[in-house]
PDB file of N, CA and C in Angstrom:
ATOM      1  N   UNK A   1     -95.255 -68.334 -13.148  1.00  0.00           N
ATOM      2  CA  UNK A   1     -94.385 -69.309 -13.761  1.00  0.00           C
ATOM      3  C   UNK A   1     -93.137 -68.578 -14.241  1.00  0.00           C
ATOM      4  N   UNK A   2     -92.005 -69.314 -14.295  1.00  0.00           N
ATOM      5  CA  UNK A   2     -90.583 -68.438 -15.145  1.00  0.00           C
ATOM      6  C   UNK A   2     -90.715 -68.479 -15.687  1.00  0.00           C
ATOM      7  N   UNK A   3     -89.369 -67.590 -16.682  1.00  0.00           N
ATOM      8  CA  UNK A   3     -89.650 -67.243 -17.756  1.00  0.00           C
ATOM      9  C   UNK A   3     -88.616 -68.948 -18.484  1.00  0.00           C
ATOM     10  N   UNK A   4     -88.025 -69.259 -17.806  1.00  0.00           N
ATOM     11  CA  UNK A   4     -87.075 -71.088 -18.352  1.00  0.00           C
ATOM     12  C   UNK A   4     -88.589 -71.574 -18.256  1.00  0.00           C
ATOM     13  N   UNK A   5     -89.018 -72.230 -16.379  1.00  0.00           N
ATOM     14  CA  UNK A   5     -90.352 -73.173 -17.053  1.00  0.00           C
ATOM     15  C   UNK A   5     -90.858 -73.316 -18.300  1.00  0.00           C
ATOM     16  N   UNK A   6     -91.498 -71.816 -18.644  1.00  0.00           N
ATOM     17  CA  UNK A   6     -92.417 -71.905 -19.910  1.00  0.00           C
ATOM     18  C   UNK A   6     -91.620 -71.687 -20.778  1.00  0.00           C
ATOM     19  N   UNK A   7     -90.590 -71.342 -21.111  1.00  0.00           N
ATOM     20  CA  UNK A   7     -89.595 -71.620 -22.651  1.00  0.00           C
ATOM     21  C   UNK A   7     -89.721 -73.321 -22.245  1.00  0.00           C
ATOM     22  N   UNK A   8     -89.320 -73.850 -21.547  1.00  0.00           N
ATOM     23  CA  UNK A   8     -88.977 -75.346 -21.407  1.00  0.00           C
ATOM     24  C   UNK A   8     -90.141 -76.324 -21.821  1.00  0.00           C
ATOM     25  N   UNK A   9     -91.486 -75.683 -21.792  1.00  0.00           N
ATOM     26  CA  UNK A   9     -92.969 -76.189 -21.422  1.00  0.00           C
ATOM     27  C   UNK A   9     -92.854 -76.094 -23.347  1.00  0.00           C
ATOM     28  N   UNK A  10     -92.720 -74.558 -23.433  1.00  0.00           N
ATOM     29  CA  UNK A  10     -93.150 -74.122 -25.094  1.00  0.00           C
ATOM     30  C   UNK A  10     -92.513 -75.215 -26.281  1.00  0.00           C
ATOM     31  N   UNK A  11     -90.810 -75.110 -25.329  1.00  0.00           N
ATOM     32  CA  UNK A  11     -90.253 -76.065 -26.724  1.00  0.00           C
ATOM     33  C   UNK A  11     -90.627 -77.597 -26.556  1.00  0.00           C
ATOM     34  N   UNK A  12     -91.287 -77.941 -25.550  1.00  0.00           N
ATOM     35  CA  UNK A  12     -91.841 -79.179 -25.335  1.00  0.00           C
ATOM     36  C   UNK A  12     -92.720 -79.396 -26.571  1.00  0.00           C
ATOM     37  N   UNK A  13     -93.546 -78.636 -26.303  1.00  0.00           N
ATOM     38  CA  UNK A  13     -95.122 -78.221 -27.220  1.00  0.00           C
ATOM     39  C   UNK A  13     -94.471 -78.355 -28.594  1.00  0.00           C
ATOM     40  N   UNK A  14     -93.653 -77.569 -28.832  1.00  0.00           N
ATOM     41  CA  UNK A  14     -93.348 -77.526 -30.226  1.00  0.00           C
ATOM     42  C   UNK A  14     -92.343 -78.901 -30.855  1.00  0.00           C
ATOM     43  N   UNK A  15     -91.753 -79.535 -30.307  1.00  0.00           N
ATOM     44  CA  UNK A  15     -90.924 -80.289 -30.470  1.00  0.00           C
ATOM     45  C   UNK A  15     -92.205 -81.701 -30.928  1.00  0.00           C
ATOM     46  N   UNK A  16     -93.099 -81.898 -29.734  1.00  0.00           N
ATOM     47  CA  UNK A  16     -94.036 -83.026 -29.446  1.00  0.00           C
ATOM     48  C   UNK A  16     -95.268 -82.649 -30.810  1.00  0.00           C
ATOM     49  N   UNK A  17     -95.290 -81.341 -31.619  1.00  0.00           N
ATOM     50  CA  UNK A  17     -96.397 -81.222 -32.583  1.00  0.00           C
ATOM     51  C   UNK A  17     -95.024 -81.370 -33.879  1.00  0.00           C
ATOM     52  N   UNK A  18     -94.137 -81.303 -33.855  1.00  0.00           N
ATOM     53  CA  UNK A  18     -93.157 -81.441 -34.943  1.00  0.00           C
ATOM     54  C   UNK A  18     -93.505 -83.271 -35.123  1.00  0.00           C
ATOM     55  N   UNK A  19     -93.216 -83.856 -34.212  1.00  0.00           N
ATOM     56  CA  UNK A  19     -93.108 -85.394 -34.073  1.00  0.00           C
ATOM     57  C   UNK A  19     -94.565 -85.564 -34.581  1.00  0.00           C
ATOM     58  N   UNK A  20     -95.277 -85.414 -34.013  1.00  0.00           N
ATOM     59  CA  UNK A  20     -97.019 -86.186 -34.775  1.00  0.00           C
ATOM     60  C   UNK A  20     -96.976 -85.390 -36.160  1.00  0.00           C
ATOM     61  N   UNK A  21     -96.825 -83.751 -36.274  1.00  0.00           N
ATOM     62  CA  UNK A  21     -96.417 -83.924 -38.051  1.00  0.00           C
ATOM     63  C   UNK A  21     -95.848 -84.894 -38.860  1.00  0.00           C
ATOM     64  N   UNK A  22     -94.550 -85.222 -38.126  1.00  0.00           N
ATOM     65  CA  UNK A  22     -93.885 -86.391 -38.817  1.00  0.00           C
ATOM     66  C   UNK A  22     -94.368 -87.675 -38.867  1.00  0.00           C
ATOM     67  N   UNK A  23     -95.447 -88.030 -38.164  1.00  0.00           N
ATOM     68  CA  UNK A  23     -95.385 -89.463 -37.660  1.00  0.00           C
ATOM     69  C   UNK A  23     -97.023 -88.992 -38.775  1.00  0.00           C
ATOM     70  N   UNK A  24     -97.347 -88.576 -38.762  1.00  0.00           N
ATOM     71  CA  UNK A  24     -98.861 -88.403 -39.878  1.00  0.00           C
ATOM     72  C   UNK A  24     -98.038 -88.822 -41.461  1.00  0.00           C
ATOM     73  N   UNK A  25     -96.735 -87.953 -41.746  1.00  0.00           N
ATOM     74  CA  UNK A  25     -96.749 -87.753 -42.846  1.00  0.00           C
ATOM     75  C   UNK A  25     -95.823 -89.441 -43.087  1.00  0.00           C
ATOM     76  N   UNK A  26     -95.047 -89.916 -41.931  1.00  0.00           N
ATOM     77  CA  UNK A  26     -94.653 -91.604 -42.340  1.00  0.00           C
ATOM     78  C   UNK A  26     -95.511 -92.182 -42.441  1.00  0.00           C
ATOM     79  N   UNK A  27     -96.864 -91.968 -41.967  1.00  0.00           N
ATOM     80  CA  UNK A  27     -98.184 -93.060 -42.317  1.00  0.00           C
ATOM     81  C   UNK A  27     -98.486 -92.775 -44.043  1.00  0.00           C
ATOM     82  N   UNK A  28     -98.196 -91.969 -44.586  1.00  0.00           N
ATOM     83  CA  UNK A  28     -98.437 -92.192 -45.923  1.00  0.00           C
ATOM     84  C   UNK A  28     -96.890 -92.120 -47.061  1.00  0.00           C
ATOM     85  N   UNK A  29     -96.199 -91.644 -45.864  1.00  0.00           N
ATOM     86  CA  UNK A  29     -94.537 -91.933 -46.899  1.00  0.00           C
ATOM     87  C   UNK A  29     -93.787 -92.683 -46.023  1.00  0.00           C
ATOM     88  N   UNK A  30     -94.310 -93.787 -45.697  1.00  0.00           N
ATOM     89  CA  UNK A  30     -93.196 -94.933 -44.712  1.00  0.00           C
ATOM     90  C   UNK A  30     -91.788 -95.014 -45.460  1.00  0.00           C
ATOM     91  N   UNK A  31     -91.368 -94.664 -46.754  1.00  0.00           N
ATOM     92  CA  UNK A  31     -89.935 -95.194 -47.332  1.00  0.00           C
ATOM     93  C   UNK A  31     -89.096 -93.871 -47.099  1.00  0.00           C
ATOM     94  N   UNK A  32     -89.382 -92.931 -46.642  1.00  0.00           N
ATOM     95  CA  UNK A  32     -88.600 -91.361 -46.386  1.00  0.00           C
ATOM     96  C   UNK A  32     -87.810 -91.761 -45.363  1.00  0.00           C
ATOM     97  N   UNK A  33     -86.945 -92.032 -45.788  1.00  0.00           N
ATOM     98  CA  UNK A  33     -85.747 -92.025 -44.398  1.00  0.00           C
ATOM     99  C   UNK A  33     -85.314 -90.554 -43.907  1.00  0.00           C
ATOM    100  N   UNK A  34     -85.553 -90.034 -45.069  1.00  0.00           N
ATOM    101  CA  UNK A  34     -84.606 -88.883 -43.852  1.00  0.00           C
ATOM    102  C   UNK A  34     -85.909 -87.952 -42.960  1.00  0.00           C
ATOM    103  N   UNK A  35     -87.150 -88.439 -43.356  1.00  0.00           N
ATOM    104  CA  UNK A  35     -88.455 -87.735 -42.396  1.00  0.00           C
ATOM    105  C   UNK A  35     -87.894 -89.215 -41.197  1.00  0.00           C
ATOM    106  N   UNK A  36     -87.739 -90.148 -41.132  1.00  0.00           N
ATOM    107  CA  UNK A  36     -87.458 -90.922 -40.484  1.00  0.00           C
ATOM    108  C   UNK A  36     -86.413 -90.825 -39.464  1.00  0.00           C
ATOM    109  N   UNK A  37     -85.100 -90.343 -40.092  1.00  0.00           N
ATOM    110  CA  UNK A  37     -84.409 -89.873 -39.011  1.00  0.00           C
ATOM    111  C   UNK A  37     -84.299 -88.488 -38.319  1.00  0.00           C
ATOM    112  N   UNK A  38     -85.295 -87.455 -39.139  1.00  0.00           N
ATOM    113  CA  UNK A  38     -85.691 -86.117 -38.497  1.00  0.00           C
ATOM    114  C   UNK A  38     -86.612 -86.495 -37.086  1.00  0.00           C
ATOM    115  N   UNK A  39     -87.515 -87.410 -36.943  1.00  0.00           N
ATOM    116  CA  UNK A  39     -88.384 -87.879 -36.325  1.00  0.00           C
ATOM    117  C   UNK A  39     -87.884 -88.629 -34.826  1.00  0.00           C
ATOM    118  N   UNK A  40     -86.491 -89.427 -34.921  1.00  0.00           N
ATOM    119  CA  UNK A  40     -85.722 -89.785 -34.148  1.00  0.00           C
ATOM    120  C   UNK A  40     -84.804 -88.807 -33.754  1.00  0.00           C
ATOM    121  N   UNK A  41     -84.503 -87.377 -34.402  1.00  0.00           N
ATOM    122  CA  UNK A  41     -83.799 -86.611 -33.475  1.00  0.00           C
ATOM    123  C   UNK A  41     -84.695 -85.865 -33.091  1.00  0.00           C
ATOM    124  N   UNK A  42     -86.024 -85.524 -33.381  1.00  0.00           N
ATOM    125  CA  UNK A  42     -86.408 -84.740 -32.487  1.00  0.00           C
ATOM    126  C   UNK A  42     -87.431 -85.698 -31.186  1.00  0.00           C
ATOM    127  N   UNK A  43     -87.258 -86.903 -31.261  1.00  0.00           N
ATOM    128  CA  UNK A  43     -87.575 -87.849 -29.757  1.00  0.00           C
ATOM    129  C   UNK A  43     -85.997 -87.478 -29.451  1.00  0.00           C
ATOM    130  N   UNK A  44     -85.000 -87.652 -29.562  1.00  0.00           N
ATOM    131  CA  UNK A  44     -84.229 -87.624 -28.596  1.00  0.00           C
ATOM    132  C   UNK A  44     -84.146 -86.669 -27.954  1.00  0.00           C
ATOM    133  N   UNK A  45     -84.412 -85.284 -28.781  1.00  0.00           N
ATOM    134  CA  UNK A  45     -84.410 -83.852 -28.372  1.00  0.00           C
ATOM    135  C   UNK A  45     -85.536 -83.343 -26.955  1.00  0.00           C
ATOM    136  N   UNK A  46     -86.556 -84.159 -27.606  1.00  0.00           N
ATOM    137  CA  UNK A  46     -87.927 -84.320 -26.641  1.00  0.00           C
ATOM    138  C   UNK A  46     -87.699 -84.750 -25.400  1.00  0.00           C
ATOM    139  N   UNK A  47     -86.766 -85.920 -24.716  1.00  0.00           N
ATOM    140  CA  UNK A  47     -86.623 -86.882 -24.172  1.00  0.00           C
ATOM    141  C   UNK A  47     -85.511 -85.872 -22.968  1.00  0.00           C
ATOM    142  N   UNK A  48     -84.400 -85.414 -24.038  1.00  0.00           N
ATOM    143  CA  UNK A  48     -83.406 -84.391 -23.129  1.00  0.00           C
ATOM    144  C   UNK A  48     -83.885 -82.878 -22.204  1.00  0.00           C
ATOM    145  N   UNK A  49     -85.059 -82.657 -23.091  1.00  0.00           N
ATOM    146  CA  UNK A  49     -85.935 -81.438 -22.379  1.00  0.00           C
ATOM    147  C   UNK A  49     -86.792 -81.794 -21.516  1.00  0.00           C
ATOM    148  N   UNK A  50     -86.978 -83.071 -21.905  1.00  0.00           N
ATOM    149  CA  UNK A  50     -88.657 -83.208 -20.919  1.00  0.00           C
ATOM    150  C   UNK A  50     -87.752 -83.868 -19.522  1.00  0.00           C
ATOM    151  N   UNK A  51     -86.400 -84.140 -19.119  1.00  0.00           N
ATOM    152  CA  UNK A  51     -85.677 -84.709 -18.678  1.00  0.00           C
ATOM    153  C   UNK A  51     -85.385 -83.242 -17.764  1.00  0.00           C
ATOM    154  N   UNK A  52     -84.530 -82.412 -18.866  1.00  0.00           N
ATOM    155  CA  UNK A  52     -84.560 -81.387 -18.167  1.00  0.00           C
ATOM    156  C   UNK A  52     -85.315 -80.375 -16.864  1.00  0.00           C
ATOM    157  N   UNK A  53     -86.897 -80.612 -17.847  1.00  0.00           N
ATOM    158  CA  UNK A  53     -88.080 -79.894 -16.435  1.00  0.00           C
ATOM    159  C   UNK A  53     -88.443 -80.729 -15.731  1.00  0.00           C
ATOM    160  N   UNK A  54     -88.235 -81.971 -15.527  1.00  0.00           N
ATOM    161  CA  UNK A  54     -88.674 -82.482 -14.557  1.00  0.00           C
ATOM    162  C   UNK A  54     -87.584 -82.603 -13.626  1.00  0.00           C
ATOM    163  N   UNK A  55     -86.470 -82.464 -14.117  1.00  0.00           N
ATOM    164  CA  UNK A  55     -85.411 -82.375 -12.828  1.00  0.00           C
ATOM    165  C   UNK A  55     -85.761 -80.579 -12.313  1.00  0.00           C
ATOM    166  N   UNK A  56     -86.022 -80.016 -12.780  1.00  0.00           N
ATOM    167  CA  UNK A  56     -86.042 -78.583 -12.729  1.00  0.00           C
ATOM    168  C   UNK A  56     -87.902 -78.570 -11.441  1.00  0.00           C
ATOM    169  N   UNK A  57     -88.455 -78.628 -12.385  1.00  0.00           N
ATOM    170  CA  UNK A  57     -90.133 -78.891 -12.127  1.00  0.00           C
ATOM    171  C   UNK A  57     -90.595 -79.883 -11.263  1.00  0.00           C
ATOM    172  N   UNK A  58     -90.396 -80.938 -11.792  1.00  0.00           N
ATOM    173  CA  UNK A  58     -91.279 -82.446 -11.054  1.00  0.00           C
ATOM    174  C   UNK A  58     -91.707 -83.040 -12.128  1.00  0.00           C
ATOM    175  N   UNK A  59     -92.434 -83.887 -11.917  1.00  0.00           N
ATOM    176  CA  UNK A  59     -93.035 -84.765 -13.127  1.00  0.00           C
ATOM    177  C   UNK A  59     -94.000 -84.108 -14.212  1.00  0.00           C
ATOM    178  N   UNK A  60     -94.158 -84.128 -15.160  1.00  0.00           N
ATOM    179  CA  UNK A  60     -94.932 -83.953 -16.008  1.00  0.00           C
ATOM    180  C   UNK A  60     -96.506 -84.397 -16.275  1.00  0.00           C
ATOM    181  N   UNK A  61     -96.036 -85.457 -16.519  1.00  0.00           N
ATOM    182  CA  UNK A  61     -97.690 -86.397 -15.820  1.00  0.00           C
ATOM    183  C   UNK A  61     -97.226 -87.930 -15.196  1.00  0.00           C
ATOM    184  N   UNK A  62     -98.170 -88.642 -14.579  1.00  0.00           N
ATOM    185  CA  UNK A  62     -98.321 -89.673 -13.331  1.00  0.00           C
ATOM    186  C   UNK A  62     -97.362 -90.473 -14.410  1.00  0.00           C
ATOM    187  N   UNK A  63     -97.098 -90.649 -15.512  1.00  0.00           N
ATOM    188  CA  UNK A  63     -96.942 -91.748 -16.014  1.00  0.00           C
ATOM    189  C   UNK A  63     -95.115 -92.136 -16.301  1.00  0.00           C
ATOM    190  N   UNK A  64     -94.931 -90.296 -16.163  1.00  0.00           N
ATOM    191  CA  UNK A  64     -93.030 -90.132 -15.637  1.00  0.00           C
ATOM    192  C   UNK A  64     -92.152 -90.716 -14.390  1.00  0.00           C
ATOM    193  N   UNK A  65     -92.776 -91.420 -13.436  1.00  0.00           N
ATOM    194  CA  UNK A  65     -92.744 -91.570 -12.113  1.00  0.00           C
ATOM    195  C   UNK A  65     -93.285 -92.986 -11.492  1.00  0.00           C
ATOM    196  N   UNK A  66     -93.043 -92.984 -10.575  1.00  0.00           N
ATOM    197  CA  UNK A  66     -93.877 -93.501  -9.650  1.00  0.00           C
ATOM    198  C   UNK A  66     -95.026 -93.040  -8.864  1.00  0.00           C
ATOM    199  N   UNK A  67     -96.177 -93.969  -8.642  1.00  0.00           N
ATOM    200  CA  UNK A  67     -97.373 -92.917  -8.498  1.00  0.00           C
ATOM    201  C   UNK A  67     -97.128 -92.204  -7.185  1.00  0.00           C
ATOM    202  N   UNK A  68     -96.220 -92.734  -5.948  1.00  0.00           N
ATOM    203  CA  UNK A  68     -95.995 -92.306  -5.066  1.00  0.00           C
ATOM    204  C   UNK A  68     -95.217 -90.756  -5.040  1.00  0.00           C
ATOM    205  N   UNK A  69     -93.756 -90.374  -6.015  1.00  0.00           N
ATOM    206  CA  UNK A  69     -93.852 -89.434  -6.421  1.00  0.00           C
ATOM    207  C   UNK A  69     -94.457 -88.583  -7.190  1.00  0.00           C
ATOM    208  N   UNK A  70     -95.574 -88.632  -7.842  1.00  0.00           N
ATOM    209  CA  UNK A  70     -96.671 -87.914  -8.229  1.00  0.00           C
ATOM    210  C   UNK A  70     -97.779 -87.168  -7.335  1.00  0.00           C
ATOM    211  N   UNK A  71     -97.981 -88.316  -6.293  1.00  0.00           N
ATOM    212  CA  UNK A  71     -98.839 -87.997  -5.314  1.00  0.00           C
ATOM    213  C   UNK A  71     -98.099 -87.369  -4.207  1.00  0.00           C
ATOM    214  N   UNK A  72     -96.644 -87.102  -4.228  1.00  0.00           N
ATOM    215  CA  UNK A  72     -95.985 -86.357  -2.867  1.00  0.00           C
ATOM    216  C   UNK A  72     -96.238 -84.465  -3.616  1.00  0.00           C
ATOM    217  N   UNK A  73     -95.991 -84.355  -5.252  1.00  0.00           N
ATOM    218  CA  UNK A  73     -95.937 -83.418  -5.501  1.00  0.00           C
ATOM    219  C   UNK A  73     -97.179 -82.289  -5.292  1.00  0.00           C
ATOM    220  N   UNK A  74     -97.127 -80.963  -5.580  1.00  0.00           N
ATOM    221  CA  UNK A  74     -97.963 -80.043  -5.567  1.00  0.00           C
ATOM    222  C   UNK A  74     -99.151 -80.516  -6.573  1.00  0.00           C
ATOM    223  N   UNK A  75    -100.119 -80.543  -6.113  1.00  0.00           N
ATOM    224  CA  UNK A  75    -101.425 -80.282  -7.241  1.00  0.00           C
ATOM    225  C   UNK A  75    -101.423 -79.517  -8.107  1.00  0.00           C
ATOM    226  N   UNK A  76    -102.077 -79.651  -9.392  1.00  0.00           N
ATOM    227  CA  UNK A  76    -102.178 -78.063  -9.858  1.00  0.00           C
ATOM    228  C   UNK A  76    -102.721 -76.666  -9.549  1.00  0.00           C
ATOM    229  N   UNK A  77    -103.764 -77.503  -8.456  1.00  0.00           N
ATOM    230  CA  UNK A  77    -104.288 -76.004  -7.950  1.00  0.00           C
ATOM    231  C   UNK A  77    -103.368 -75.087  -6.520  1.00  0.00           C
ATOM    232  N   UNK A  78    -102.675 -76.147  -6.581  1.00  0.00           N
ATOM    233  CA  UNK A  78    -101.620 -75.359  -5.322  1.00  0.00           C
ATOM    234  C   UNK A  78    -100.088 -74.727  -6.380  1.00  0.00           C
ATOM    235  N   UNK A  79    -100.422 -74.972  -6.978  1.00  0.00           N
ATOM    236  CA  UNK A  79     -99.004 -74.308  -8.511  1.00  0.00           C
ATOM    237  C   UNK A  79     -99.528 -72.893  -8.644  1.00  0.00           C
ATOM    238  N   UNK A  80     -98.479 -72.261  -9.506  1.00  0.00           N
ATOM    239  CA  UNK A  80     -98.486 -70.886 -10.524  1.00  0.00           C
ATOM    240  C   UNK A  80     -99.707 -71.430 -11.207  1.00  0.00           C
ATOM    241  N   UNK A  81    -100.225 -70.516 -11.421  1.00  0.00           N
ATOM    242  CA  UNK A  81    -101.329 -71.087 -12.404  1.00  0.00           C
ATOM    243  C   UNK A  81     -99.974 -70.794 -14.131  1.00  0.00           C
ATOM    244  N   UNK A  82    -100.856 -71.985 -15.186  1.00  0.00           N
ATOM    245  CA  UNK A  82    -100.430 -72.095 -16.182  1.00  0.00           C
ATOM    246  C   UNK A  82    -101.130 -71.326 -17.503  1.00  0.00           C
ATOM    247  N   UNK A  83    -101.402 -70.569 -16.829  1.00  0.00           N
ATOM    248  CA  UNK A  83    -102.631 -69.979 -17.700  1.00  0.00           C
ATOM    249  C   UNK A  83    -101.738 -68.967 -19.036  1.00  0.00           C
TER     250      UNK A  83
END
């Protein structure tokens, strides 16, 4: 795998566990606006990267796509392994 893929994969990871932090802590402080609008820039942030590797990569999972482009792409067992 490159060394972009997996920076691109990592800040995915980290961006997508920032958001369910946030989205745990609005289930018990729904009136925090500004956890509210931290939460909406980092979906937009999410949205521009995950945008990014799949123009770079391919789809992410079946649900980015059409199933027809999902099913033209490489399997995982024919990939870099992700290990």
């Amino acid at each position: 795998m490159t060394a972009d893929k997996t920076n691109l994969k990592f800040r995915l990871k980290a961006i997508r566990f920032s958001m369910w932090d946030l989205h745990l802590y609005l289930d018990t402080h729904p009136c925090d606006e500004t956890a509210a609008e931290l939460l909406e820039n980092y979906r937009e942030k999410y949205c521009c990267i995950k945008e990014e590797y799949e123009k770079a990569y391919g789809p992410l999972t079946h649900e980015c796509c059409c199933g027809e482009c999902w099913l033209k792409g490489p399997w995982p067992w024919e990939r870099e392994c992700d290990c």
